[in-house]
Structures are given as structure tokens and as C-alpha cells.
Protein backbone atom coordinates (compact mmCIF):
# COMPACT_ATOMS: atom_id res chain seq x y z
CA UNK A 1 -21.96 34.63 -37.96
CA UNK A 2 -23.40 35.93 -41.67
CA UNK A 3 -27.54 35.68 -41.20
CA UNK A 4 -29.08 35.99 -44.62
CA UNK A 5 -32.72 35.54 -45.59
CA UNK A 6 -34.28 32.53 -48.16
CA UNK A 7 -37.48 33.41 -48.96
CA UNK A 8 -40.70 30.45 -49.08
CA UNK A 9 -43.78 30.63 -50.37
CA UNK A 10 -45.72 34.32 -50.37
CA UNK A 11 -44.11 35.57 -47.48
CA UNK A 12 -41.74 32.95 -45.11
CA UNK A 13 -38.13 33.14 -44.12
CA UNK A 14 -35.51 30.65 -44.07
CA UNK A 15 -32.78 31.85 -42.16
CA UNK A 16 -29.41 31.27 -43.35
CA UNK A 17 -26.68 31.13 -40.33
CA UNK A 18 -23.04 30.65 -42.06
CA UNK A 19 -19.64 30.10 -40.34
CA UNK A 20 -16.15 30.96 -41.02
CA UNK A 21 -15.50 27.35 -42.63
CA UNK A 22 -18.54 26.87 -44.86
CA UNK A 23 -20.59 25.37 -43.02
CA UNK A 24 -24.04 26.67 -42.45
CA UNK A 25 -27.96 26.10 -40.61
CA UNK A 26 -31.07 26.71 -41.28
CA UNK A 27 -34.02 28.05 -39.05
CA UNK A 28 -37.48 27.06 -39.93
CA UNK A 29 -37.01 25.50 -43.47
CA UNK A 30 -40.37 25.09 -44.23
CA UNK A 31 -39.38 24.13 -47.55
CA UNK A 32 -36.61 22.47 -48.53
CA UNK A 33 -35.90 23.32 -52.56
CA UNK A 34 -34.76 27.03 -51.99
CA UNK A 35 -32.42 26.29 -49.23
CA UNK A 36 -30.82 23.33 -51.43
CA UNK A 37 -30.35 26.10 -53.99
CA UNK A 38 -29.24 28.68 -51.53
CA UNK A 39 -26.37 26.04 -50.23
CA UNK A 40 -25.41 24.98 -53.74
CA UNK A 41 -24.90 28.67 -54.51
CA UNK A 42 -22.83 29.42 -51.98
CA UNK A 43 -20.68 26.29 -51.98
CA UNK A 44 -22.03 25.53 -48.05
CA UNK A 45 -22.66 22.43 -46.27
CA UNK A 46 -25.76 22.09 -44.02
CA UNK A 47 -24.75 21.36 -40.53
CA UNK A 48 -27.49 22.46 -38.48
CA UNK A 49 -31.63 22.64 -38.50
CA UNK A 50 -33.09 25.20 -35.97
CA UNK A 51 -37.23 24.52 -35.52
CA UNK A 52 -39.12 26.96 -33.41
CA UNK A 53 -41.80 25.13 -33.72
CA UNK A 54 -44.39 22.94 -35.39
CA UNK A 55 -46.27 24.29 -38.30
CA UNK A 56 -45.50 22.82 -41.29
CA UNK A 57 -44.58 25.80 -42.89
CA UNK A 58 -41.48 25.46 -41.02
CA UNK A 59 -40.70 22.10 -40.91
CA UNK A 60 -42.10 20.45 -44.13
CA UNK A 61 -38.57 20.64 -45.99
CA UNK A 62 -36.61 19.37 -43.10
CA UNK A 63 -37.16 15.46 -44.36
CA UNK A 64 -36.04 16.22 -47.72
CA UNK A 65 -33.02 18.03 -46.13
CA UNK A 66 -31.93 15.33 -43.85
CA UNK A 67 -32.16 13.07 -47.03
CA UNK A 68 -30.02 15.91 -48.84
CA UNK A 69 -27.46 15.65 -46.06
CA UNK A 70 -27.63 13.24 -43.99
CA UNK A 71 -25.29 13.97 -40.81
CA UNK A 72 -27.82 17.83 -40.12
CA UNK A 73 -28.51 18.17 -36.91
CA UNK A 74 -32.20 19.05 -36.34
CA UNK A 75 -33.01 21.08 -33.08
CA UNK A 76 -36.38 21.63 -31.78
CA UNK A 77 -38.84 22.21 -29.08
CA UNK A 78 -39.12 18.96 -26.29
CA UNK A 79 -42.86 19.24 -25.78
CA UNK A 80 -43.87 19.42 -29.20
CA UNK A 81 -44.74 16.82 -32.08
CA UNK A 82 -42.07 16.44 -34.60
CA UNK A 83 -40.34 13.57 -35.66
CA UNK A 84 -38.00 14.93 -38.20
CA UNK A 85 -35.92 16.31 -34.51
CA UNK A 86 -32.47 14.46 -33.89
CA UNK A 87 -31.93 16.54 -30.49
CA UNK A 88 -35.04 17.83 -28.53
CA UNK A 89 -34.01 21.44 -26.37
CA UNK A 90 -35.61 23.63 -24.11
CA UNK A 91 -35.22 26.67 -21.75
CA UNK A 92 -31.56 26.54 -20.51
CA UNK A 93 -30.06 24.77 -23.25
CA UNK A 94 -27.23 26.16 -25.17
CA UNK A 95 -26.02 24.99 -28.75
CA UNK A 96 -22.79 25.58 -30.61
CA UNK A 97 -24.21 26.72 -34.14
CA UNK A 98 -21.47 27.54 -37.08
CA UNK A 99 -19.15 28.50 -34.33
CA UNK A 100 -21.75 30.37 -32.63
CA UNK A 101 -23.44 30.09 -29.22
CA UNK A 102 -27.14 30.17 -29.16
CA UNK A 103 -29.24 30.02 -26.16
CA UNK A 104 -32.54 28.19 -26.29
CA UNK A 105 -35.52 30.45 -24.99
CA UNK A 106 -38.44 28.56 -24.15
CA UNK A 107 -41.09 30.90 -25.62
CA UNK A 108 -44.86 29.59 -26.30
CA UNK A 109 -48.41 30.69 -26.62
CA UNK A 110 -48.08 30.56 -30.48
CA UNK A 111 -47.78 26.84 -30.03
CA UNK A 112 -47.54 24.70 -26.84
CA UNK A 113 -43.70 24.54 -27.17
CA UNK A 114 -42.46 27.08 -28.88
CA UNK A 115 -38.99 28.21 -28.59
CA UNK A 116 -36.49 31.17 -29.85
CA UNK A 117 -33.21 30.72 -30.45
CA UNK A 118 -30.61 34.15 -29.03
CA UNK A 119 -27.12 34.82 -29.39
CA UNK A 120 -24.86 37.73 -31.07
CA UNK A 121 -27.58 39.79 -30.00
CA UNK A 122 -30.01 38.18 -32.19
CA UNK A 123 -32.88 36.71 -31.40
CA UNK A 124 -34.93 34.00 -34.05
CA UNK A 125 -38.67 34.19 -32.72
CA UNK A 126 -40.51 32.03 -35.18
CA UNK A 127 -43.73 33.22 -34.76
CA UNK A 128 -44.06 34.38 -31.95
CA UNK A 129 -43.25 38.45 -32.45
CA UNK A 130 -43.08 39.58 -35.77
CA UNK A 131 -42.55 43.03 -36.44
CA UNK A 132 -45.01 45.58 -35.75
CA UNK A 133 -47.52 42.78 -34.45
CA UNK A 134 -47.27 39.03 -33.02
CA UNK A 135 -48.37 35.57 -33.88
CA UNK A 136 -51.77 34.56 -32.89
CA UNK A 137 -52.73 32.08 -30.34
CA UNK A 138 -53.24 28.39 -31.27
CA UNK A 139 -52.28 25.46 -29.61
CA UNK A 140 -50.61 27.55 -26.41
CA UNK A 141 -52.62 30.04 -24.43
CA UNK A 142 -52.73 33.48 -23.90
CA UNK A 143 -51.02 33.37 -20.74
CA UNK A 144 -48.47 32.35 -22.36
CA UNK A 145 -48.06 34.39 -24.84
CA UNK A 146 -48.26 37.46 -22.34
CA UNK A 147 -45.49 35.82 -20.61
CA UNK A 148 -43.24 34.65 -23.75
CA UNK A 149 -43.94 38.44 -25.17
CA UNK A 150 -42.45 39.87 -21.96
CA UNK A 151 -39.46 38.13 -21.61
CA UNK A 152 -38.63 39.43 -25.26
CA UNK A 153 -39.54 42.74 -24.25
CA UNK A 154 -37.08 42.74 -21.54
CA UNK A 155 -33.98 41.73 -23.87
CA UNK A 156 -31.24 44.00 -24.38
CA UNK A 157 -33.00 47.05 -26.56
CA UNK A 158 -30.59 46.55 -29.79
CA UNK A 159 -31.62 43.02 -30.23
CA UNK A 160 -31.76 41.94 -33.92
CA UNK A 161 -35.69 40.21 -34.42
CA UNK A 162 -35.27 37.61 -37.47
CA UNK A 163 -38.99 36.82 -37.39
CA UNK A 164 -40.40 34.05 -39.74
CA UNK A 165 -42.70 36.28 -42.00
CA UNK A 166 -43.00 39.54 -44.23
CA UNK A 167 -45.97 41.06 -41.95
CA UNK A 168 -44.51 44.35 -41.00
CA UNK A 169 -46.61 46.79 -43.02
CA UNK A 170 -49.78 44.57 -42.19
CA UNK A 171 -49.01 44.61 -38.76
CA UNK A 172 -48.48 48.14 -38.82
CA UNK A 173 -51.65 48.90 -39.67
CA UNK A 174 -53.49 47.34 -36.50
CA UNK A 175 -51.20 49.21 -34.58
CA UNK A 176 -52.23 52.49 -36.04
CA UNK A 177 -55.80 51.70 -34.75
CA UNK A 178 -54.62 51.02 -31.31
CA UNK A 179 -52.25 54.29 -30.81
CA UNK A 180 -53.26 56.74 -33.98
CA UNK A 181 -51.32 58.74 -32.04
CA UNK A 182 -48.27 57.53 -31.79
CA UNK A 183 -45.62 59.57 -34.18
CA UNK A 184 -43.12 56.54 -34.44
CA UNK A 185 -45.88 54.87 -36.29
CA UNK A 186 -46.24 57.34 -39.09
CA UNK A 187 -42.24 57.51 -39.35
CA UNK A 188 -42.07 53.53 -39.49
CA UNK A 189 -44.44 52.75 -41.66
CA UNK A 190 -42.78 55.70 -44.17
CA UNK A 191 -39.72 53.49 -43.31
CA UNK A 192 -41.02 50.22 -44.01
CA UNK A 193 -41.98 51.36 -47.34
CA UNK A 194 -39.35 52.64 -48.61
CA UNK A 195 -37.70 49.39 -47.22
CA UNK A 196 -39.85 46.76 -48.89
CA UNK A 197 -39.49 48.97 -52.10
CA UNK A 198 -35.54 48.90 -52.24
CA UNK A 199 -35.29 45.43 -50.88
CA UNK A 200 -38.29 43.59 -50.26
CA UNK A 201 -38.12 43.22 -46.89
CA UNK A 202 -38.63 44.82 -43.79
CA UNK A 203 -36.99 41.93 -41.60
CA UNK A 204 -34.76 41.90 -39.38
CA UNK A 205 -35.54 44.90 -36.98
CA UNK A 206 -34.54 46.44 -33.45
CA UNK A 207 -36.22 45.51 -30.69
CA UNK A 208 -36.14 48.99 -29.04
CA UNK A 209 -38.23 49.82 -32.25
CA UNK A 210 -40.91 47.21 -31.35
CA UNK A 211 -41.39 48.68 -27.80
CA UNK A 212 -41.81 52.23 -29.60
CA UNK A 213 -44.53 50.97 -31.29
CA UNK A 214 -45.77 47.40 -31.18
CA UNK A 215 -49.15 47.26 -29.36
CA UNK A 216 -48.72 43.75 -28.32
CA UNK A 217 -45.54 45.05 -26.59
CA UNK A 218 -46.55 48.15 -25.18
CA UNK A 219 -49.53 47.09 -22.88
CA UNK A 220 -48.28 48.99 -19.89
CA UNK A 221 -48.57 52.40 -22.23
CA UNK A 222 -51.84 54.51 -21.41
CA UNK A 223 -52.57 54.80 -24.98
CA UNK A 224 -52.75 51.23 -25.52
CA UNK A 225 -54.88 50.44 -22.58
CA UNK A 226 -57.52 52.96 -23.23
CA UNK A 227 -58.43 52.01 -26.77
CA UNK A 228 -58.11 48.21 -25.20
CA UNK A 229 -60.78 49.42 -23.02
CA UNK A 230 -62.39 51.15 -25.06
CA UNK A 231 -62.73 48.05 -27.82
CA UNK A 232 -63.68 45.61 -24.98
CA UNK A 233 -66.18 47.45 -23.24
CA UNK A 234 -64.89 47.45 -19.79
CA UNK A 235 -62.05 47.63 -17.16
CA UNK A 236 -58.93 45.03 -17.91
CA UNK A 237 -57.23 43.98 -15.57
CA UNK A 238 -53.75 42.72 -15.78
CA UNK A 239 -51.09 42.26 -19.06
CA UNK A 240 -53.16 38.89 -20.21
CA UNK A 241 -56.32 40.67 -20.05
CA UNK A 242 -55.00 43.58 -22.55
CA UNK A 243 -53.25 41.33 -24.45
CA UNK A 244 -56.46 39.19 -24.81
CA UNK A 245 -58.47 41.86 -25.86
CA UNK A 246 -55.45 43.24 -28.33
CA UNK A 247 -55.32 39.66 -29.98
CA UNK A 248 -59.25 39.22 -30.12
CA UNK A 249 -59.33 42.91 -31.67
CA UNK A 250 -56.86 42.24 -34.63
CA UNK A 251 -58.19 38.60 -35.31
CA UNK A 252 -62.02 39.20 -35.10
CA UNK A 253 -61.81 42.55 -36.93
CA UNK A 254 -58.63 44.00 -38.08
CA UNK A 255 -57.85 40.46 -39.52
CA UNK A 256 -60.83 39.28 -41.42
């Protein structure tokens, strides 16, 4: 399987799956003109639609791509709202994609239903973890989200993230706040740099990277607990509780 990025709007990515036989899918099109031209470029047909979840910045160009071609598949979360879905999947499900097998992760806390989609060691997240940071909380909870987080964390260490969105160096940032500390930061934001300068992107990255030095996945680490604690004003207990306070920190402050 070939994974290739379209870019949307300021800062979204398409994901572009292709097979040995020219057929290809999608994940998140949130827009369906540069994934028309993407497919017309490369001479593929669009076979498959993979939503992770509701926002319409990943689903709006799925109508328009169903009228485009009209035998796509479109997978998505069960518990959420969108019509545009042919087949509705959750936790245990597992879909042939291009020739490739994909297992359905149920993964909210970003949304209610959210889901991520892992095989050939890569996992599509949506917005749940991007790099350096995660999604915030909106129509899930932040139990959720602790949990969802910590099932990702526990994935084979070379797992490929294809997160929707360019937020790496942003995301970096907070996390300099949280551990100042931390060497791997200095080195990886050096790193993103230099990456966004030659290419434009940061995304995809290694997971073992993101448990060097993503706060929202290192809540366990004394470092990140203390200046949790320290933000908050008192004792947390529990992964929720610092993850609570880590969210709360970025949106109310680092955020605005």
C-alpha cells in the first residue's frame, strides 16, 4: 500500500491509500476537488472512503465524490451522524482496503464516535493525536480521550501516525511549556523545521517519537505531572485528571 498526502484548505490531509491495480481510497476527504484532481493525475479509480469522524472538514467532499464515482464505498463510525456512510464499523471490524487489511479502532473523546483505522503498521487517527499534541475535546469526554490516547500509546513503537492536520510545530510549542526540559524537544522541533522547509510537512511520524515527547502521551512522566500540578493548583489524581488539566492548559492559555 502507497499512502500519499492531498492537502485541503490551510492545513488538512487527505490521505491517499493506492493498490497494486489502480485502485485507490481516501481518508477524511473533507473536500472533494483536490482528491478528483489527485485521482485524475494518477490515472486511479476511487474505491474506498475512510471517515474517522464527523466534522465537516472531513466529510464535506464525500457527496460530491460518491456523485464522482458512484460504486465508493464510504466507511465510518456507527454511533455518529453521517449520512453520506454506505457501511457503518466499529471496534473489531476489519476491512479489505486496496488489497490491504485495516482494523477498525474504536477511538473517541474528540467526537462521540470516533474511530482510527490500523494496518501495515500504520495507524490513521483523524483527530484524535496529532503530532506533538492531540485533538481537543468536543462532543466525547475526557475520559475518553484518556482512554482512546492510551490504547495508541500502547501500539507497537514504530507505528506510522497519518494524522489529519499540519500542527506539529504548534503543538510543539505547548509541549515545551510542559517539559522545558526535555532534550528530544529541542532536537524535534530543529527537525520539524527543517522538515516543513524541504517538504512542507511534518506528517506522518513514529509513534515511539510521540511518547518521547508528546505531553498528552507522557502523563505517567514526573516532569509532566509536576508542571500539571503546578498549572492546576493542586494534587491530580489519576491519567484523566492530568490529561484534563493538560487539555484545559493548552486551550484556555497556550491556545488563545
Amino acid at each position: 500500500m502507497k499512502i500519499s498526502p492531498i492537502h485541503a484548505f490551510s492545513d488538512n490531509y487527505i490521505w491517499l491509500l493506492q493498490g497494486a491495480q489502480g485502485g485507490a481510497a481516501v481518508v477524511d476527504p473533507g473536500d472533494a476537488a483536490p482528491v478528483i484532481a489527485a485521482l485524475h493525475r494518477q490515472g486511479l479509480y476511487l474505491e474506498s472512503i475512510l471517515v474517522t469522524h464527523k466534522h465537516s472538514d472531513h466529510i464535506a467532499g464525500i457527496a460530491a465524490l460518491r456523485r464522482a464515482f458512484p460504486e465508493v464505498r464510504v466507511y465510518g463510525p456507527a454511533n455518529e451522524p453521517i449520512p453520506e456512510l454506505t457501511d457503518r464499523v466499529g471496534e473489531g471490524d476489519t476491512l479489505t482496503i486496496v488489497g490491504t487489511s485495516l482494523q477498525v479502532l474504536e477511538l473517541p473523546g474528540h467526537t462521540e464516535g470516533h474511530l482510527g483505522y490500523l494496518g501495515e503498521g500504520a495507524l490513521f487517527c483523524g483527530d484524535l493525536l496529532f503530532l506533538g499534541g492531540c485533538g481537543r475535546v468536543f462532543s466525547g469526554t475526557y475520559r475518553q480521550m484518556t482512554h482512546s490516547l492510551k490504547r495508541v500509546a500502547e501500539l507497537p513503537p514504530a507505528t506510522q501516525i497519518y494524522c489529519a492536520h499540519e500542527y506539529t510545530l504548534d503543538n510543539l510549542g505547548f509541549a515545551r511549556w510542559v517539559e522545558p526540559d526535555n532534550p528530544s524537544l529541542v532536537q524535534r522541533t530543529a527537525q520539524v523545521q527543517q522538515q516543513i522547509a524541504s517538504s512542507g510537512r511534518s506528517v506522518p511520524g513514529e509513534l515511539a517519537l510521540e511518547l518521547e515527547s508528546n505531553p498528552f502521551l507522557r502523563t505517567d512522566q514526573t516532569a509532566v505531572i509536576a508542571a500539571a500540578e503546578r498549572w492546576a493548583g493542586k494534587r491530580l489524581e489519576g491519567p484523566e485528571a492530568l490529561f484534563t488539566a493538560l487539555r484545559t492548559w493548552k486551550d484556555n492559555e497556550y491556545d488563545q
